[in-house]
Protein backbone atom coordinates (compact mmCIF):
# COMPACT_ATOMS: atom_id res chain seq x y z
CA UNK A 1 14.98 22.67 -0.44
CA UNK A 2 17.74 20.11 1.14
CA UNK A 3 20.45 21.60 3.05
CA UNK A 4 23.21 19.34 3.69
CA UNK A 5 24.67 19.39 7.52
CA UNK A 6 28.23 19.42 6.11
CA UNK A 7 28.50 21.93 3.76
CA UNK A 8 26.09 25.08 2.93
CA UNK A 9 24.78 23.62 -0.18
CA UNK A 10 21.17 24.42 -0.73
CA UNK A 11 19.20 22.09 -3.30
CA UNK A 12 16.10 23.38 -5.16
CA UNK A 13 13.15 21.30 -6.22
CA UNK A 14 11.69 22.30 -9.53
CA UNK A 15 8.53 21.38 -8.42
CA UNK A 16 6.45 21.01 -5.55
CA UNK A 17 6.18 17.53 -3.48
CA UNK A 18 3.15 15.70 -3.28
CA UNK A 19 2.66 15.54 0.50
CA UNK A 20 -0.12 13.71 1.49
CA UNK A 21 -1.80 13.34 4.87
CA UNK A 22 -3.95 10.35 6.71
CA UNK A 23 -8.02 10.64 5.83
CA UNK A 24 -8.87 9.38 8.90
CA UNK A 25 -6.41 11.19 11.41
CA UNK A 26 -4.90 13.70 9.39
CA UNK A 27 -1.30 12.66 9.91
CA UNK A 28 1.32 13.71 7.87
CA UNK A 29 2.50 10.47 5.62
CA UNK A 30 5.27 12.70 3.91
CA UNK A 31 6.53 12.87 0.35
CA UNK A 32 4.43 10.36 -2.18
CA UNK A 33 7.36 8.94 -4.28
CA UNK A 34 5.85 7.09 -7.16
CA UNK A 35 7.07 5.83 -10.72
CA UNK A 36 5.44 7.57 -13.50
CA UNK A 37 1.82 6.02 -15.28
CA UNK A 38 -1.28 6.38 -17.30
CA UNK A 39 -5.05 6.43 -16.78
CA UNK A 40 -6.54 4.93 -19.90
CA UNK A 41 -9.61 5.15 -18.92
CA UNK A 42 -11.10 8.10 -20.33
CA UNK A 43 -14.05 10.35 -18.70
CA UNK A 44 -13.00 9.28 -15.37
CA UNK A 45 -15.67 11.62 -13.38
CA UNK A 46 -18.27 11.34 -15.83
CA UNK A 47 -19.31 7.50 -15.64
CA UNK A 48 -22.23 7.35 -17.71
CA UNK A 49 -22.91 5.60 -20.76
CA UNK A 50 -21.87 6.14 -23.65
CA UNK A 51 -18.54 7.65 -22.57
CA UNK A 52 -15.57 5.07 -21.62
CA UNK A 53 -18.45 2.68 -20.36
CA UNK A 54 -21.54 0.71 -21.29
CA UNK A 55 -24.01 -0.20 -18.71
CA UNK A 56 -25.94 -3.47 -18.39
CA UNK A 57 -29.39 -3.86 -16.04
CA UNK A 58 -27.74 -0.26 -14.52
CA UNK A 59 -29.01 3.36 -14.17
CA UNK A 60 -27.09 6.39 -13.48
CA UNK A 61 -27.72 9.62 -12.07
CA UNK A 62 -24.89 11.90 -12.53
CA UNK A 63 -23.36 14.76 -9.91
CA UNK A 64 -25.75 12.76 -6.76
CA UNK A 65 -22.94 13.25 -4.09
CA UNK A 66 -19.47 15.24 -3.24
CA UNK A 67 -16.62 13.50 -4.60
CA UNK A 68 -13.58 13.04 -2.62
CA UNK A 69 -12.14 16.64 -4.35
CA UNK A 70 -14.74 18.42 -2.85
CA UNK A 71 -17.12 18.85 -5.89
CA UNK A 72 -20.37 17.58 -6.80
CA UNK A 73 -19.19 15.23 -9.46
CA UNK A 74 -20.03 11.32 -8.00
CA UNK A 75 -22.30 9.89 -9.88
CA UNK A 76 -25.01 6.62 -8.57
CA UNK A 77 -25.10 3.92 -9.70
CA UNK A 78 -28.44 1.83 -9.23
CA UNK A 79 -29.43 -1.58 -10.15
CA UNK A 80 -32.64 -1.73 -11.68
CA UNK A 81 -35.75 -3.51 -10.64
CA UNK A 82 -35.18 -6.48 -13.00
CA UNK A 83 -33.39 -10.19 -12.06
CA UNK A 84 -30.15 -9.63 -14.15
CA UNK A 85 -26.26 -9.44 -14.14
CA UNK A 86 -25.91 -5.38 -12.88
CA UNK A 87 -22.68 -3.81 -13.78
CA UNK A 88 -20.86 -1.24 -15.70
CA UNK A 89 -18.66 -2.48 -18.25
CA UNK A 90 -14.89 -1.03 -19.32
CA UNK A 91 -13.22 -1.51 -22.34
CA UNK A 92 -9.22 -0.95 -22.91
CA UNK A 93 -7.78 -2.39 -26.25
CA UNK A 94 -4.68 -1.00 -25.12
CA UNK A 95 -4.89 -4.01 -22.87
CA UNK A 96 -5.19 -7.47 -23.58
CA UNK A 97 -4.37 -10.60 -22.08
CA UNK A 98 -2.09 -12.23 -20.58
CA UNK A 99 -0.82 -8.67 -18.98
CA UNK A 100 -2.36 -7.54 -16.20
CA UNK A 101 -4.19 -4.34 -15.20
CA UNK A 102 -4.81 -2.57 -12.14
CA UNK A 103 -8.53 -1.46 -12.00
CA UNK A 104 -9.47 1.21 -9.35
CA UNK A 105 -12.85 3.13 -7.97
CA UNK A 106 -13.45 5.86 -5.29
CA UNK A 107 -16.88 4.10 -4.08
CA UNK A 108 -19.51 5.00 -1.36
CA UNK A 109 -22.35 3.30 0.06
CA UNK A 110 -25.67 4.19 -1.21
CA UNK A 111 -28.18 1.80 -0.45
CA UNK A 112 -25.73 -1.45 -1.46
CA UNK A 113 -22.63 -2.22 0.90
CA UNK A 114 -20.81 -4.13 -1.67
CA UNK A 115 -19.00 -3.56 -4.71
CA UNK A 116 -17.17 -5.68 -6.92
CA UNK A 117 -14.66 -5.02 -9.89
CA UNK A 118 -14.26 -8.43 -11.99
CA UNK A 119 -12.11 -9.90 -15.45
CA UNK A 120 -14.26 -10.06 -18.86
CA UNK A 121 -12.97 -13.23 -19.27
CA UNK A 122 -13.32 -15.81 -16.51
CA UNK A 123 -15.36 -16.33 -13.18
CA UNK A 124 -11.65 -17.11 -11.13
CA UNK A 125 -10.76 -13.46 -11.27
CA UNK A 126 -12.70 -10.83 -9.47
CA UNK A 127 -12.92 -9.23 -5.64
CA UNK A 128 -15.60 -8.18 -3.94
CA UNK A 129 -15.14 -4.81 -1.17
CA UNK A 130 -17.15 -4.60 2.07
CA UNK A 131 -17.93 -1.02 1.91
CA UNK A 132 -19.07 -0.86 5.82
CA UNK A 133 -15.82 -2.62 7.15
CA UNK A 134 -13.60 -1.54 4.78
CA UNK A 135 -12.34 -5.20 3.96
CA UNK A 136 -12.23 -7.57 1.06
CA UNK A 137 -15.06 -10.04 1.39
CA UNK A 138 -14.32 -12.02 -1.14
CA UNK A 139 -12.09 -12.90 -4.24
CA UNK A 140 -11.69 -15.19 -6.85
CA UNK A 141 -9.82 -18.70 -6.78
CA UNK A 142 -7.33 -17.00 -9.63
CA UNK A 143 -6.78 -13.47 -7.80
CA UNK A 144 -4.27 -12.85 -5.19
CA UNK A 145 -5.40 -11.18 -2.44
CA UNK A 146 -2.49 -9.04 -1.78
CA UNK A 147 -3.24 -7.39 -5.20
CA UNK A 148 -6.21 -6.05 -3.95
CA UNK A 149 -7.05 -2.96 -1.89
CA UNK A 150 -9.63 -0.52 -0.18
CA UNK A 151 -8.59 2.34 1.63
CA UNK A 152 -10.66 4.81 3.02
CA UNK A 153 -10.16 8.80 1.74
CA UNK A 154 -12.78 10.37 4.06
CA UNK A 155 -16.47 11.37 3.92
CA UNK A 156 -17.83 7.43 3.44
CA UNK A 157 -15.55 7.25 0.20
CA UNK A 158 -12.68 4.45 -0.33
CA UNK A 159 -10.77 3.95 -3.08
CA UNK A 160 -10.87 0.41 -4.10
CA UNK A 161 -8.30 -1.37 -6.13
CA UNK A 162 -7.92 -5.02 -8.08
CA UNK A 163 -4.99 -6.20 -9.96
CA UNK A 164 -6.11 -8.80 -12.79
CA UNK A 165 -6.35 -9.62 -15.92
CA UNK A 166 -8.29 -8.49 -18.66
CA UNK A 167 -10.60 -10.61 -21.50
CA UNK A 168 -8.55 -10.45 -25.06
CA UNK A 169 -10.43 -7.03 -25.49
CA UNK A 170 -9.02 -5.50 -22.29
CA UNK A 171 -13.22 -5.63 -20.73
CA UNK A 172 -13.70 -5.52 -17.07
CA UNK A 173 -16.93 -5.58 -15.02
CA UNK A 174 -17.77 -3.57 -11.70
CA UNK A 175 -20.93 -2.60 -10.26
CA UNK A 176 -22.62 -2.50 -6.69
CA UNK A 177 -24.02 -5.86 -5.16
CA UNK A 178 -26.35 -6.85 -2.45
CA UNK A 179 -24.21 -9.22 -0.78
CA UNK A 180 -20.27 -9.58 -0.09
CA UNK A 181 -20.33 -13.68 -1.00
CA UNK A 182 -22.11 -14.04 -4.43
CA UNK A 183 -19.32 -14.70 -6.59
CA UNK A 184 -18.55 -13.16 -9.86
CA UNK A 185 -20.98 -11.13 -11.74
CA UNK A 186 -24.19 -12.51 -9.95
CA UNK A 187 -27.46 -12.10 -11.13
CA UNK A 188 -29.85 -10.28 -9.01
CA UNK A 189 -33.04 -8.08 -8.72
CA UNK A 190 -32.14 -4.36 -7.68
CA UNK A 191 -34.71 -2.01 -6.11
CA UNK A 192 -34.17 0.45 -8.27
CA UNK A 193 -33.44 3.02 -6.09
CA UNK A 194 -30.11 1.72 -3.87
CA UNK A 195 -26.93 1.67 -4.98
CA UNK A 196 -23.46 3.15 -4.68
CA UNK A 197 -21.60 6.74 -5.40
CA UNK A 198 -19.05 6.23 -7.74
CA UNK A 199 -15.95 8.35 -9.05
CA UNK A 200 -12.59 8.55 -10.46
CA UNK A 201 -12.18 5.62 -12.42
CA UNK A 202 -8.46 4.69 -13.77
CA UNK A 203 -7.55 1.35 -15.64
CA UNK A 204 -3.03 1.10 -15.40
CA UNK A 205 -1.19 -0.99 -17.81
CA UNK A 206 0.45 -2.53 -14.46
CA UNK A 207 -0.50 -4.58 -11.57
CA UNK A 208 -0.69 -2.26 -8.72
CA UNK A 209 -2.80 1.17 -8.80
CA UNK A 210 -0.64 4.70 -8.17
CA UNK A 211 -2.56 7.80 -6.88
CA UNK A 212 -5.21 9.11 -9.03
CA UNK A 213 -5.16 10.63 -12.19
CA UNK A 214 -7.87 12.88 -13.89
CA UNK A 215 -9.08 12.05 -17.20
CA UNK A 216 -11.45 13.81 -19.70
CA UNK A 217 -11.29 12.88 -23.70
CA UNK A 218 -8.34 10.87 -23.57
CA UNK A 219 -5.83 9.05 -21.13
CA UNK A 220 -3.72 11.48 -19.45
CA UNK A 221 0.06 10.58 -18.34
CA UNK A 222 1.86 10.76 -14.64
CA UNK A 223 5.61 11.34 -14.97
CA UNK A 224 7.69 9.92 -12.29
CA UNK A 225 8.64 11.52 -9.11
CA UNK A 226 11.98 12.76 -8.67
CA UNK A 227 13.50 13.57 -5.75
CA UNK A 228 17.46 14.05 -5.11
CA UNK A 229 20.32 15.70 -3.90
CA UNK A 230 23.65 16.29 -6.20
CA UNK A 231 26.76 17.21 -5.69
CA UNK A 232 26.25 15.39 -2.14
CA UNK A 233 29.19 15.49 0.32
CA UNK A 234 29.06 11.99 1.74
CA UNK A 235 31.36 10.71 4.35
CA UNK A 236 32.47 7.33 3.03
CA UNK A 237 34.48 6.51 6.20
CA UNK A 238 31.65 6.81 8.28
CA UNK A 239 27.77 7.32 7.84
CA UNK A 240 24.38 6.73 9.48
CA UNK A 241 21.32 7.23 7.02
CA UNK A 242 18.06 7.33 8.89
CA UNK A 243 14.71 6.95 6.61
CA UNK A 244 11.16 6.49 7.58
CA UNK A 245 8.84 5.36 5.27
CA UNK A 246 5.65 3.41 4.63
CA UNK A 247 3.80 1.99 1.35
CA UNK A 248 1.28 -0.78 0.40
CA UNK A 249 1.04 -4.16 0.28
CA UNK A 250 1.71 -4.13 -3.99
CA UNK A 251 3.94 -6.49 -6.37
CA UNK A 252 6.43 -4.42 -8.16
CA UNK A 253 6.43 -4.94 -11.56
CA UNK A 254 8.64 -7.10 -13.39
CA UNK A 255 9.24 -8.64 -9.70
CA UNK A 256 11.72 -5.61 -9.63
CA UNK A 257 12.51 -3.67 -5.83
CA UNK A 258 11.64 -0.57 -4.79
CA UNK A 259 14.48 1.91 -3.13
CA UNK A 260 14.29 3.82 -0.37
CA UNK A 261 17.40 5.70 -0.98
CA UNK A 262 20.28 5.27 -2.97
CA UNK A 263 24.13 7.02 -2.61
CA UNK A 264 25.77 6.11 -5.57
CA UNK A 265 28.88 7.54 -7.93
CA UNK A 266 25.69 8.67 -10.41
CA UNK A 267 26.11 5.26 -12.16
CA UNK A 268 25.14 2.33 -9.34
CA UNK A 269 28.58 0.56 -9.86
CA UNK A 270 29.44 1.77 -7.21
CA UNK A 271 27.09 2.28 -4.31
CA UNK A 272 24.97 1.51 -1.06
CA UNK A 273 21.35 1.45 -1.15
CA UNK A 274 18.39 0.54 0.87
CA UNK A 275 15.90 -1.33 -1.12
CA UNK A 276 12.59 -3.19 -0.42
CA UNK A 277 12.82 -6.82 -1.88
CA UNK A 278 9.64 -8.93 -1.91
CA UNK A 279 8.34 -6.89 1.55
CA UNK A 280 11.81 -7.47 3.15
CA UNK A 281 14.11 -4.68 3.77
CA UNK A 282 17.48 -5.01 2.16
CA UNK A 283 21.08 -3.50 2.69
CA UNK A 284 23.19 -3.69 -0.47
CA UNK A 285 26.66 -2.27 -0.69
CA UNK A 286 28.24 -2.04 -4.35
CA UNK A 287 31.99 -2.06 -5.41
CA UNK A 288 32.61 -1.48 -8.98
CA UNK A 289 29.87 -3.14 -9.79
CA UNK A 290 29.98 -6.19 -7.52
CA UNK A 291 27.98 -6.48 -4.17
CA UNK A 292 30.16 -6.95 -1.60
CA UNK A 293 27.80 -6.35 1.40
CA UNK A 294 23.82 -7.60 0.72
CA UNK A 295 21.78 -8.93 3.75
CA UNK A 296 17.89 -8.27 4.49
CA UNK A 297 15.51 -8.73 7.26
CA UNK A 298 14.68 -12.61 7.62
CA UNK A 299 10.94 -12.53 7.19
CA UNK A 300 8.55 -10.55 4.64
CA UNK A 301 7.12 -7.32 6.91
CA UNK A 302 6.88 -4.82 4.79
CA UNK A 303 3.77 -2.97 3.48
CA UNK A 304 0.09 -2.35 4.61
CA UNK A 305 0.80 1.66 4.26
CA UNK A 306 2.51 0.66 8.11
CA UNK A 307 5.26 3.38 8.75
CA UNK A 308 8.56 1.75 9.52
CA UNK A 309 11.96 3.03 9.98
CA UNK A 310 15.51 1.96 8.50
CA UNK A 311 18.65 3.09 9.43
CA UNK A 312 22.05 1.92 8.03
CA UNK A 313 25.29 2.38 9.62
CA UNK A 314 29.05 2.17 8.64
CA UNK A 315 32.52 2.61 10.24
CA UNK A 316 35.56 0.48 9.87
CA UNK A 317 34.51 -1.37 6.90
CA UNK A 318 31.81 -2.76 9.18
CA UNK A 319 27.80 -1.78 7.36
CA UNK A 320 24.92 -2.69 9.93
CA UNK A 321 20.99 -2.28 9.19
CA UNK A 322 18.23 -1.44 11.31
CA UNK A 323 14.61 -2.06 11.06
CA UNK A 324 12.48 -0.23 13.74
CA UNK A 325 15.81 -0.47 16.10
CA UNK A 326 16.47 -4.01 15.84
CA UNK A 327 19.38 -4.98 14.26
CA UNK A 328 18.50 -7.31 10.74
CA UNK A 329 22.25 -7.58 9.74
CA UNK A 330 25.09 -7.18 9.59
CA UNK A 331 28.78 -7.43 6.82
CA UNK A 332 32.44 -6.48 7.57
CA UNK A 333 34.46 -8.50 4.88
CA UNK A 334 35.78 -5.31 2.92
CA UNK A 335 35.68 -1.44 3.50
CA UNK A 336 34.38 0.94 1.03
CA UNK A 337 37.20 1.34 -1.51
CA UNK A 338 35.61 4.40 -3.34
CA UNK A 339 35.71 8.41 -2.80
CA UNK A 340 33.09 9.42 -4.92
CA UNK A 341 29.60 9.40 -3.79
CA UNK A 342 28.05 12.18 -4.63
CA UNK A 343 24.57 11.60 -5.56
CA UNK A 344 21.50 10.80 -3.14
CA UNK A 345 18.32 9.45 -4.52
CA UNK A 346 15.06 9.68 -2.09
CA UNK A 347 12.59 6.84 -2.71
CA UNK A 348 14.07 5.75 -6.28
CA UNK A 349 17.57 4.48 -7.49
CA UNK A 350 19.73 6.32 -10.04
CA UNK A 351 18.43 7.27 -12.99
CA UNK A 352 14.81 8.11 -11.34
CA UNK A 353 14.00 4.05 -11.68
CA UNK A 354 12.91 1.56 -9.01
CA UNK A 355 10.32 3.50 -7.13
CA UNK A 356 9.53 3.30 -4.09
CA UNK A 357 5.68 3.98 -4.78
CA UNK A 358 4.90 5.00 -1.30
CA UNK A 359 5.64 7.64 1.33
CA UNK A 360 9.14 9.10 3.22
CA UNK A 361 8.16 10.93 6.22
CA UNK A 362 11.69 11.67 7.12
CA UNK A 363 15.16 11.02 5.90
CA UNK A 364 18.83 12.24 7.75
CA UNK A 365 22.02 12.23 7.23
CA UNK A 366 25.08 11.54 9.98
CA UNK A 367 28.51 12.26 10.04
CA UNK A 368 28.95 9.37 12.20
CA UNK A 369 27.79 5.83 13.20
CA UNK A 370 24.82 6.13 15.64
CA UNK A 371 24.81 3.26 18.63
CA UNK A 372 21.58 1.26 18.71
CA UNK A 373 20.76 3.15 21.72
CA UNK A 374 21.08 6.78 20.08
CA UNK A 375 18.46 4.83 16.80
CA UNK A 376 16.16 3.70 19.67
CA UNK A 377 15.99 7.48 20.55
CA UNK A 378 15.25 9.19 17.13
């Protein structure tokens, strides 16, 4: 629940947040906010042929390892002994050129370092994951690197991730390789017995991968998160909101930005929000339906799952924003002319859109328009 400091007003969640914690050091990353999406790829633990997936030069031997839930469901797969192009091969008529797709893989090492996820339909568009370091070795002259991801989720796994796009049939390539610099869908002769441990598959009808989602016979659906406070008594003479949050280095789609938090009358005409804008953080203040207060940090920072913290102030028409305790900017040309703000979005903007697909570790509320000293303390 949310308990405002103001007024005893106690907000209940209909459901349970999606709290998520660090693989490697077990810190709390808070509340996963994330816009709603689909895993059309189908059998998603059970990558075998003859399922979603055809295999090419490629054995499998299915339930070889613990997955990252805990059960015995990651399947290896092994190059065979023969001097071909090794991969498993994903098809999604769903998808087809020119949109894009965001591919994604929980992989381990088993025998082959390397794995690759590539485009059916040219060399230019493919990326190749160091599975020892943890880093992107290499990627294609067409594919931005910032699309791309590997994170690691414990027990030798990471989840790797490419954004590109797919041949006119929606086919993409992936398998393990022998080496992090052989370019797209190289040809090679396997051993027949190394390889990688492979699991949860998902293929998004976006550019950026959200959190995994289990499939079986057919694609399964993520509804959005949702997470706000109504009937919230905001002081419009004089605030401070305080949120710390983190999320990747991803391209919202559309070009669109994501929200940290949003007060607003319920309809945005009228409004302040913080919002991240092409990896800057941005301070927006809305009167009937005209910004009259919009200035960002000067330089793109944002992303890389980094935790940061933003803070906006106001008090005598005068709205300040904080990144980390440093001052970013700064607007006192007109006071807030409206009385009603009574809603209070957490990682989205009104009307559960915008997400901020990442994680709030903390949000607060003040009465009042903390110093730069008192943010340097919280």
């Amino acid at each position: 629940y949310v308990k405002t400091l103001d007024v005893a007003v106690t907000q209940t969640f209909k459901e349970t947040l999606r709290v998520e914690y660090d693989a490697a050091t077990g810190e709390n990353l808070g509340a996963l906010i994330e816009g709603g999406s689909t895993n059309l790829c189908k059998e998603s633990e059970n990558i075998i042929a003859g399922t979603a997936f055809s295999m090419n030069a490629t054995s499998v031997t299915i339930n070889a390892s613990i997955a990252p839930d805990g059960t015995i469901s990651a399947d290896k797969l092994i190059p065979t002994a023969v001097a071909d192009n090794h991969y498993v091969r994903v098809t999604q008529s769903t998808i087809s050129a020119p949109s894009k797709a965001a591919i994604s893989f929980y992989i381990k090492p088993a025998g082959y370092n390397f794995f690759q996820i590539g485009s059916g339909h040219t060399a230019t568009e493919f990326a190749t994951f160091d599975l020892q370091s943890g880093t992107i070795s290499q990627t294609g002259s067409a594919t931005d690197e910032s699309e791309c991801s590997i994170n690691p989720v414990g027990n030798g796994f990471y989840r790797v991730s490419v954004s590109l796009q797919p041949s006119a049939t929606g086919t993409t390539y992936s398998g393990s390789i022998p080496s992090g610099t052989l370019g797209w869908r190289p040809s090679f002769t396997g051993d027949g017995v190394s390889g990688v441990y492979v699991w949860g598959a998902q293929f998004e009808a976006q550019p950026f991968a959200t959190s995994y989602i289990r499939t079986e016979g057919s694609a399964v659906s993520r509804s959005s998160d949702s997470l706000a406070v109504t009937s919230f008594n905001f002081n419009n003479e004089e605030f401070s909101v305080v949120a710390n949050f983190s999320k990747p280095d991803i391209v919202e789609q559309g070009g669109s930005s994501s929200f940290a938090w949003a007060a607003t009358d319920g309809t945005g005409a009228n409004r302040v929000i913080s919002i991240i804008s092409t990896k800057k953080l941005r301070t927006v203040k809305t009167d009937s339906g005209s910004n009259t207060a919009d200035f960002s940090t000067s330089s793109d920072l944002l992303g890389g799952n980094l935790p940061y913290s933003g803070v906006v102030t106001y008090k005598n028409s005068e709205i300040k924003g904080y990144l980390d305790g440093t001052l970013y900017g700064s607007d006192n040309s007109s006071p807030i002319n409206y009385t009603k703000i009574d809603n209070f979005n957490i990682g989205s903007h009104t009307g559960n859109l915008s997400h901020l697909n990442g994680h709030i570790s903390k949000i607060s509320t003040y009465a009042q328009a903390l110093t730069q000293q008192e943010i340097t303390l919280l």
